[in-house]
Protein backbone atom coordinates (compact mmCIF):
# COMPACT_ATOMS: atom_id res chain seq x y z
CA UNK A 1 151.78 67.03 108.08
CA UNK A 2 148.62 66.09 105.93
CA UNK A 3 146.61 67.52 108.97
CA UNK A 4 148.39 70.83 109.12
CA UNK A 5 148.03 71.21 104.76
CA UNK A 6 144.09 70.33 105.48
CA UNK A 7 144.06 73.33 108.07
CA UNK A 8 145.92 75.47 105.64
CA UNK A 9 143.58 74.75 102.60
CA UNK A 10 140.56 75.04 105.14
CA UNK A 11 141.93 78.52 105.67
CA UNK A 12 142.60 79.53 102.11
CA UNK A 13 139.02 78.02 100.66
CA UNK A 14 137.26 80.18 103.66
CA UNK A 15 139.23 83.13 102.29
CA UNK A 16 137.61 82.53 99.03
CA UNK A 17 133.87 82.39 99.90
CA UNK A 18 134.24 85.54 101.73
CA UNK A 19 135.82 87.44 99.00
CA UNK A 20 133.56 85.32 96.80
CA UNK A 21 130.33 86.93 98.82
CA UNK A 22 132.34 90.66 99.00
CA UNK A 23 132.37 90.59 95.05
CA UNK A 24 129.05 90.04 94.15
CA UNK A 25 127.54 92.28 96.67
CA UNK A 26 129.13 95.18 95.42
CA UNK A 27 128.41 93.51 91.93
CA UNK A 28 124.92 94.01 92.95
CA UNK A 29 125.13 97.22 93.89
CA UNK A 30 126.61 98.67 90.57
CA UNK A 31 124.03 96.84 88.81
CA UNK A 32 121.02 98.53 90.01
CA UNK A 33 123.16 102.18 89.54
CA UNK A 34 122.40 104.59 86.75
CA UNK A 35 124.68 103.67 83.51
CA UNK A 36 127.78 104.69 83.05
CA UNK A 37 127.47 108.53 81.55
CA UNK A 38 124.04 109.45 83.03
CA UNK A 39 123.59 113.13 84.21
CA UNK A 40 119.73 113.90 84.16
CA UNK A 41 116.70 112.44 86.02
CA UNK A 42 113.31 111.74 84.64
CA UNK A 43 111.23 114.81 86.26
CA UNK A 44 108.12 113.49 84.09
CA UNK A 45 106.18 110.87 86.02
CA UNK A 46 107.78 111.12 89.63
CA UNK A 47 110.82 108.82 87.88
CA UNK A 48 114.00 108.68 89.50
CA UNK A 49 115.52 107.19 86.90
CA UNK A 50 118.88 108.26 85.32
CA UNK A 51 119.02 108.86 81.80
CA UNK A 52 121.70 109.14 79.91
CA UNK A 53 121.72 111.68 77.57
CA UNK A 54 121.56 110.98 73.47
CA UNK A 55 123.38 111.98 70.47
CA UNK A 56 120.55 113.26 68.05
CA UNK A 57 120.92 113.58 63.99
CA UNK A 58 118.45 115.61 61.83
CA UNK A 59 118.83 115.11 58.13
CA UNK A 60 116.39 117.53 56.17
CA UNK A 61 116.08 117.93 52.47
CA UNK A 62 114.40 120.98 51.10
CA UNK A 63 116.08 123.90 52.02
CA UNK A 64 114.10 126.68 49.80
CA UNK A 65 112.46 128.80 51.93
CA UNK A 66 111.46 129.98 55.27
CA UNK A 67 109.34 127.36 56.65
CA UNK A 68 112.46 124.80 56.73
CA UNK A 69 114.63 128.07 57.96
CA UNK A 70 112.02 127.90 60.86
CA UNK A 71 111.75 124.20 61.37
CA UNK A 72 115.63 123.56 61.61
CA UNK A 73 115.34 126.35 64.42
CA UNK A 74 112.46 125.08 66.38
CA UNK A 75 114.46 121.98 66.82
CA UNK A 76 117.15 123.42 67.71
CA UNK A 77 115.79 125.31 69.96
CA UNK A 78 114.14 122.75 71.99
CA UNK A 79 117.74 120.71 71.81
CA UNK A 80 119.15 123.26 73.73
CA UNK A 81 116.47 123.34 76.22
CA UNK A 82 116.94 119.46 76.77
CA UNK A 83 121.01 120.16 76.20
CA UNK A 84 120.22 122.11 79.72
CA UNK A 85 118.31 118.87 81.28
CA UNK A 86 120.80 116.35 80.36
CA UNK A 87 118.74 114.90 77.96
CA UNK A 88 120.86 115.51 74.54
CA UNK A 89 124.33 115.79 74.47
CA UNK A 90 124.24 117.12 70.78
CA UNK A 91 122.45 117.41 67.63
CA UNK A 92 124.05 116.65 64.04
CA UNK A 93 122.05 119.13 61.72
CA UNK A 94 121.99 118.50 57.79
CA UNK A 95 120.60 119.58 54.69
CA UNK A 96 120.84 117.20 51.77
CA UNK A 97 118.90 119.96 49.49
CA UNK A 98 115.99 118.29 46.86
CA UNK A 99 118.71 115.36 46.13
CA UNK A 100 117.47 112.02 47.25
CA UNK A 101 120.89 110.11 46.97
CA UNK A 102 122.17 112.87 48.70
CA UNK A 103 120.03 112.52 51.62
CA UNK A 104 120.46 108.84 51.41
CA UNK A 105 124.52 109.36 51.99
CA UNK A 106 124.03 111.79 54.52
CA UNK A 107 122.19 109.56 56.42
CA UNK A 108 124.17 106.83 56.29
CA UNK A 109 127.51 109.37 57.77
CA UNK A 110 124.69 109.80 60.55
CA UNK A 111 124.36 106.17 61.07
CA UNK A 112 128.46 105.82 61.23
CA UNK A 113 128.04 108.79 63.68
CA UNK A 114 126.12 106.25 65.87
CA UNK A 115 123.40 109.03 66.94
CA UNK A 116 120.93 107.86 69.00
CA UNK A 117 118.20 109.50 67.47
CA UNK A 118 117.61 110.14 63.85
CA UNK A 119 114.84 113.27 62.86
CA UNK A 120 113.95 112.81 58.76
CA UNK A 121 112.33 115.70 56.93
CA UNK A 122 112.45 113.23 53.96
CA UNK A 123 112.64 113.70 50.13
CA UNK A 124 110.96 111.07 49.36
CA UNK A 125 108.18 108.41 50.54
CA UNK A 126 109.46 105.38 49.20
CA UNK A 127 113.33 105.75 48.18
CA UNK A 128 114.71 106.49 51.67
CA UNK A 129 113.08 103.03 53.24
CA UNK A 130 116.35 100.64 52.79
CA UNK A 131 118.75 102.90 54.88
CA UNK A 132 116.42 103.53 57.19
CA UNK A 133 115.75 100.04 58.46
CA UNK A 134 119.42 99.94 58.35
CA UNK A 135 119.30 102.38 61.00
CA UNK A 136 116.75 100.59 62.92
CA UNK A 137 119.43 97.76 62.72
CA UNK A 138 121.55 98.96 64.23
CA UNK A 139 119.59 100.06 67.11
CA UNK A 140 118.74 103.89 65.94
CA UNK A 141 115.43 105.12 66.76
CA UNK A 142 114.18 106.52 63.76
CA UNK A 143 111.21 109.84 63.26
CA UNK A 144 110.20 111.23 60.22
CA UNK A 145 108.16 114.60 60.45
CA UNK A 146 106.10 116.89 57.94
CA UNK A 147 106.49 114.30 55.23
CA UNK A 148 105.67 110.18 56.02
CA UNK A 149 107.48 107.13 54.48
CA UNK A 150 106.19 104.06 53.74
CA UNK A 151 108.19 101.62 55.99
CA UNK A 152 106.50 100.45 59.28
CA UNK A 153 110.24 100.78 60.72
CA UNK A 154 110.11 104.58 61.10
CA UNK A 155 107.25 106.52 63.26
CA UNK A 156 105.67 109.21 61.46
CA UNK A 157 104.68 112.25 63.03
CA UNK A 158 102.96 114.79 60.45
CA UNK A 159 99.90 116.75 59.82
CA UNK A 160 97.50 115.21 57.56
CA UNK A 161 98.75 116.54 53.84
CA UNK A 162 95.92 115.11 51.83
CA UNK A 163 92.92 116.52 54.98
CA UNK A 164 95.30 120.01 54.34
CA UNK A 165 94.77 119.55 50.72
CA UNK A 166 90.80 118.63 50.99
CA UNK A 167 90.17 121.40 53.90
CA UNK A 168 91.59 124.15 51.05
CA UNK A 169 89.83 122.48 47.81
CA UNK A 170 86.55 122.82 49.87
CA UNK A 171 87.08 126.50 50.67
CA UNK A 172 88.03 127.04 47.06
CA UNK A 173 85.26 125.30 45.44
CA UNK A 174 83.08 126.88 48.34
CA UNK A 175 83.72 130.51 46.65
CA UNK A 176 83.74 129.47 43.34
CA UNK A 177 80.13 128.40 43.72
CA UNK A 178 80.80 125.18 42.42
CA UNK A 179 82.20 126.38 38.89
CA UNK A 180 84.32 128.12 37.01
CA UNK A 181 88.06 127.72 35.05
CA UNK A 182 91.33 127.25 37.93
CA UNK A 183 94.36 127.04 37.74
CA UNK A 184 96.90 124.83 40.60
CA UNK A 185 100.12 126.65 41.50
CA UNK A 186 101.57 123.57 43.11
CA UNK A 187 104.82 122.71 45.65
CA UNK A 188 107.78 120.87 44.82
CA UNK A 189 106.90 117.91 42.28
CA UNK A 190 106.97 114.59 43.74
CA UNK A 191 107.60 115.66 46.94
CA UNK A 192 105.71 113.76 49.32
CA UNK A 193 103.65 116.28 51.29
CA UNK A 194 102.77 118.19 47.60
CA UNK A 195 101.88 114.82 46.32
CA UNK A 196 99.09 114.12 49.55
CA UNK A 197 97.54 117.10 49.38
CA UNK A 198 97.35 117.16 45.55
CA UNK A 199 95.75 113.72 46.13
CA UNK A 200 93.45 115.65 48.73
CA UNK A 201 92.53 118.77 46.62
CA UNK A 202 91.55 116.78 43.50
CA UNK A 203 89.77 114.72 45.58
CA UNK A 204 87.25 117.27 46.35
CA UNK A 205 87.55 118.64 42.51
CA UNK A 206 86.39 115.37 40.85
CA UNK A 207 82.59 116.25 42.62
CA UNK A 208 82.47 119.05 40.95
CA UNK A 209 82.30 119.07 37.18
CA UNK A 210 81.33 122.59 36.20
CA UNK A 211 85.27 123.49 37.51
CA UNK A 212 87.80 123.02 34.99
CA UNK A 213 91.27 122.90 35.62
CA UNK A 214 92.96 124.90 32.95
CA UNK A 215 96.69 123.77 33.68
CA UNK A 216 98.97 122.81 36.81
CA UNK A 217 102.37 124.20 37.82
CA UNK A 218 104.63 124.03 39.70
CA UNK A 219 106.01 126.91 42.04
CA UNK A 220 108.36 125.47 44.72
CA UNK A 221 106.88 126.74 47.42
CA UNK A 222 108.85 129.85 46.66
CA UNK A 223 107.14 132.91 46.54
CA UNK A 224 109.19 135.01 43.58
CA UNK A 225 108.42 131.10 41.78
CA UNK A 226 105.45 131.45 42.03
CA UNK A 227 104.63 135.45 41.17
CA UNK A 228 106.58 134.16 37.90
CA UNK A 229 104.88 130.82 36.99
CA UNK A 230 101.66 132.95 37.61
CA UNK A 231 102.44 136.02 35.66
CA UNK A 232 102.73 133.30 32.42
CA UNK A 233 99.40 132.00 33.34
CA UNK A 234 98.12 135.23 33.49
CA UNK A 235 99.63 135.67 29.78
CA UNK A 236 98.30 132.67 28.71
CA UNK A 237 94.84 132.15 29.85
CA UNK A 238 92.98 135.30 29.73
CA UNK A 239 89.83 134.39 32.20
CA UNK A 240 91.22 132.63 35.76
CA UNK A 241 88.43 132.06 37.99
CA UNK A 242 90.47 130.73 40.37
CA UNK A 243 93.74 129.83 41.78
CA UNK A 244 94.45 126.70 44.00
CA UNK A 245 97.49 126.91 45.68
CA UNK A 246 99.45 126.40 49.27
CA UNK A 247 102.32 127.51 51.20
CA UNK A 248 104.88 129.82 50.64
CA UNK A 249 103.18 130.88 47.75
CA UNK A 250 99.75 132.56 48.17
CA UNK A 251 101.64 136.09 48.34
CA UNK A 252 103.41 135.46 45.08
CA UNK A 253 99.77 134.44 43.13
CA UNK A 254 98.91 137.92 44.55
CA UNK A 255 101.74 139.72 43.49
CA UNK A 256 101.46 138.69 39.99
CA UNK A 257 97.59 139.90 39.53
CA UNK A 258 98.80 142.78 40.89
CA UNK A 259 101.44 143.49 38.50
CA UNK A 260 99.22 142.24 35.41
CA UNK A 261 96.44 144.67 36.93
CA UNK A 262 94.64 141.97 37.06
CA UNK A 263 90.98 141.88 39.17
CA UNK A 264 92.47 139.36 41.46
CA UNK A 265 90.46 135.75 41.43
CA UNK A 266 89.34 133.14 44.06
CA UNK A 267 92.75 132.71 45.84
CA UNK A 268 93.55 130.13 48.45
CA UNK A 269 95.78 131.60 51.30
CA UNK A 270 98.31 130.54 54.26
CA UNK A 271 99.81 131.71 57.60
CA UNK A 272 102.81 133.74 57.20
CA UNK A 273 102.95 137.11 58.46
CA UNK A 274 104.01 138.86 54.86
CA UNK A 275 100.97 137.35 53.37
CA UNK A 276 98.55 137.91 56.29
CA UNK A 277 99.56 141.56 56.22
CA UNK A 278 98.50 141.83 52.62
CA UNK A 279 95.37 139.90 53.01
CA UNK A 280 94.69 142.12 55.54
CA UNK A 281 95.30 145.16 53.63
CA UNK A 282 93.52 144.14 50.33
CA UNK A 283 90.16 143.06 52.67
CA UNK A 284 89.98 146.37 53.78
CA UNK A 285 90.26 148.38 50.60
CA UNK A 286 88.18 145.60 48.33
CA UNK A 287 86.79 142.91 50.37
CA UNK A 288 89.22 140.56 49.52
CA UNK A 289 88.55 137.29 51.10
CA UNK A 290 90.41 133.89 51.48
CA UNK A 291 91.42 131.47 53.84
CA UNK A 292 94.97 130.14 55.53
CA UNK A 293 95.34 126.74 57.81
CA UNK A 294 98.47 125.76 59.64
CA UNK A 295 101.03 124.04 58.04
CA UNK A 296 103.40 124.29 61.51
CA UNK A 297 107.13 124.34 61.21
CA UNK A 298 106.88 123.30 64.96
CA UNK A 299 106.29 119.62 63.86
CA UNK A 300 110.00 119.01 63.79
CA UNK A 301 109.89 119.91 67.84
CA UNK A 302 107.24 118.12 67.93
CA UNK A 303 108.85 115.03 66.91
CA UNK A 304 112.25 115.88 68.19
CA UNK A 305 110.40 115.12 71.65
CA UNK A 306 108.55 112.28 71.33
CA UNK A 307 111.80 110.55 70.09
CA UNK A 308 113.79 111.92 73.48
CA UNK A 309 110.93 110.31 75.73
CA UNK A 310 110.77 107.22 73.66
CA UNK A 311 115.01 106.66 74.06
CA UNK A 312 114.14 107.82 78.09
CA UNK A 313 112.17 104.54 77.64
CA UNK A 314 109.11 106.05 78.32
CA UNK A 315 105.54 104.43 77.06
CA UNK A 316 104.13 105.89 74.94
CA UNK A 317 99.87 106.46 74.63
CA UNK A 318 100.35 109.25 71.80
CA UNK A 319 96.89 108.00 69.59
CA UNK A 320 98.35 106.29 66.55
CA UNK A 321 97.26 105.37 63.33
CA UNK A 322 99.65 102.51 62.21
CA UNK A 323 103.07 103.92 62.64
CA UNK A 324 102.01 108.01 62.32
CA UNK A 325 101.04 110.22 64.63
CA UNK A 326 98.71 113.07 63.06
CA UNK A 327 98.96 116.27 64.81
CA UNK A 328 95.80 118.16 64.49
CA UNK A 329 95.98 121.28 63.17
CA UNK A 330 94.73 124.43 65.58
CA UNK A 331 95.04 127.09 63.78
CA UNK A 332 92.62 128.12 60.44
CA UNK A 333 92.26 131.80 59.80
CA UNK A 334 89.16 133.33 57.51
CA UNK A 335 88.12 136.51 57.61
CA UNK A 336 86.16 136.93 60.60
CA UNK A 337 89.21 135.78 62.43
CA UNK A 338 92.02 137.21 60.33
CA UNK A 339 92.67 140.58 63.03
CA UNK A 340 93.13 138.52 65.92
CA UNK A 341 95.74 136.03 64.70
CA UNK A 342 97.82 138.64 63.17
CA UNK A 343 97.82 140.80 66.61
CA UNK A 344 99.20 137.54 67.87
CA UNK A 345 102.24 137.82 65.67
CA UNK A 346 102.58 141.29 65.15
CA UNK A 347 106.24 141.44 66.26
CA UNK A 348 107.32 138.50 63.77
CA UNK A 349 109.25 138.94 61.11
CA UNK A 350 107.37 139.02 57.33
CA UNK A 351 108.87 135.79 56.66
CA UNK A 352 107.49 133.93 60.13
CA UNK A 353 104.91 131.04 59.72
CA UNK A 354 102.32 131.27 62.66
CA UNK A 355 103.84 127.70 64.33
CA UNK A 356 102.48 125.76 66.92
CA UNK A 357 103.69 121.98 68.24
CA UNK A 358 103.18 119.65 71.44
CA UNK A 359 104.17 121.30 74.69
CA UNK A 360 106.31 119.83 76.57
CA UNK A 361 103.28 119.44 79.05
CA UNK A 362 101.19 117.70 76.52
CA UNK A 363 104.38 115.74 75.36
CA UNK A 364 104.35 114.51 79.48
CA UNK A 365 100.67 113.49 79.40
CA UNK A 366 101.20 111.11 76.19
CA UNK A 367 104.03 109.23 78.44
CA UNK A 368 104.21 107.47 80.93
């Protein structure tokens, strides 16, 4: 009897380790598959790899004008193209307007979301650090763009706002010969990217002290802002040798001479179409000279896909300073090359910013 129960158990144990073995080959097996969800493959880089597509949030703050019409559209744009690769299975889109808190509490709903990648135009340098190294907690990659903050948590990617600031103080102080009485139509106070390249333009000012700098104001980087801000400088200073301003507002400066038939002053200019048509039209009949620089909307694309090859896993050899990545500017426009750029947008609307960002070629060579 004992013998016959040893043969049976002999039997049954047998069983075991072969169904034992069974399991964990096919255990194996799923292992090395793609995860769960995956849809796309990793065309950069001869990868096979699966990826799985991510859930991406954008919080932006500034809404005012055209540039961040533009910039919430480039990104979107590009989504879509990766919607079409499997790469992003949606993008969250919000604007928390100039409202920090706001911003902060949108974020935080983007966090609950559980979005895989989070894309900060951000209000501020400093304020929105807490929440987002509670994103990075809980596993969130985070980008800011345009604008940096401080914490070593988030990757920058922006131009260089206090170089933009220098490169148009140096122009300016370039036609003024060195002297004369200016005015600064500035951005949006304490905004991050007005503050750097205020930082930048009076840098270059404090070498030079025949200019005085009558008063500084600020006009939004809103056009009818600024024609108005300028028209009650215009009333209250009666010799303006010069006006230092940037985007979204060079066309407004003009306007307001205009209107005041006012000889119009040194001006510092930018790269919309509206405002590249005028400084076309007013070199021709008088001469007029100034001189625009890049400030690309693009740089939200730009970010949107380094983030989308960092979550593929990708390494990355973008050249870094710290935590930022600085894209250099391509485009400045002066007068001997004013013609040419505006042929290149000739079928834009008035209210287009000449753009530019990382292809997704030159994304692919930072990667690997």
């Amino acid at each position: 009897m004992r013998k016959g129960l040893s043969i049976v158990l002999g039997i049954v144990l047998a069983s075991v380790l072969v169904l034992s073995a069974c399991s964990k080959k096919e255990s194996g097996s799923e292992g090395s598959a793609p995860a769960s969800g995956s849809s796309a493959s990793a065309s950069q880089g001869g990868s096979d790899k699966e990826i799985k597509p991510i859930v991406v949030g954008m919080s932006n703050g500034y809404i005012g004008n055209g540039w961040r019409t533009q910039m919430t559209e480039a990104i979107e744009q590009l989504a879509e193209e990766y919607k079409k690769k499997g790469w992003v299975e949606k993008i969250i889109v919000q604007h928390a307007g100039v409202d920090v808190n706001n911003q902060i509490a949108q974020i935080r709903n983007m966090i609950n979301a559980k979005v895989d990648l989070l894309l900060i135009d951000p209000n501020s340098e400093t304020a929105l650090n807490p929440v987002i190294e509670e994103a990075v907690k809980k596993g969130i990659t985070v980008i800011t763009f345009d604008q940096p903050v401080t914490t070593p948590k988030a990757i920058n990617v922006v131009i260089d706002q206090q170089q933009f600031g220098k490169n148009l103080a140096e122009w300016f102080v370039h036609e003024l010969g060195g002297k004369g009485d200016i005015v600064i139509v500035s951005g949006l106070a304490g905004h991050p990217a007005n503050v750097n390249r205020l930082i930048g333009m009076k840098e270059v000012l404090g070498r030079y002290p025949d200019i005085k700098v009558l008063t500084e104001v600020n006009g939004n980087w809103d056009e009818a802002n600024a024609q108005q801000v300028t028209s009650n400088l215009i009333a209250s200073y009666p010799k303006i040798d010069g006006v230092l301003t940037q985007d979204g507002m060079a066309l407004g400066v003009v306007n307001a001479f205009q209107a005041a038939n006012k000889e119009l002053p040194v001006i510092t200019g930018e790269n919309n179409v509206a405002f590249l048509k005028k400084w076309k039209e007013l070199k021709d009949a008088q001469g007029f000279n100034t001189y625009g620089q890049n400030n690309p909307p693009g740089i939200g694309a730009t970010a949107l896909g380094i983030g989308v090859r960092l979550l593929q896993g990708k390494k990355s050899k973008l050249p870094m300073k710290d935590n930022t990545y600085y894209y250099p500017i391509g485009t400045h426009i002066k007068n001997d090359n004013l013609e040419a750029e505006l042929a290149k947008v000739s079928d834009k609307p008035d209210t287009y910013t000449l753009d530019e960002m990382l292809s997704e070629e030159q994304l692919n060579s930072y990667f690997e």
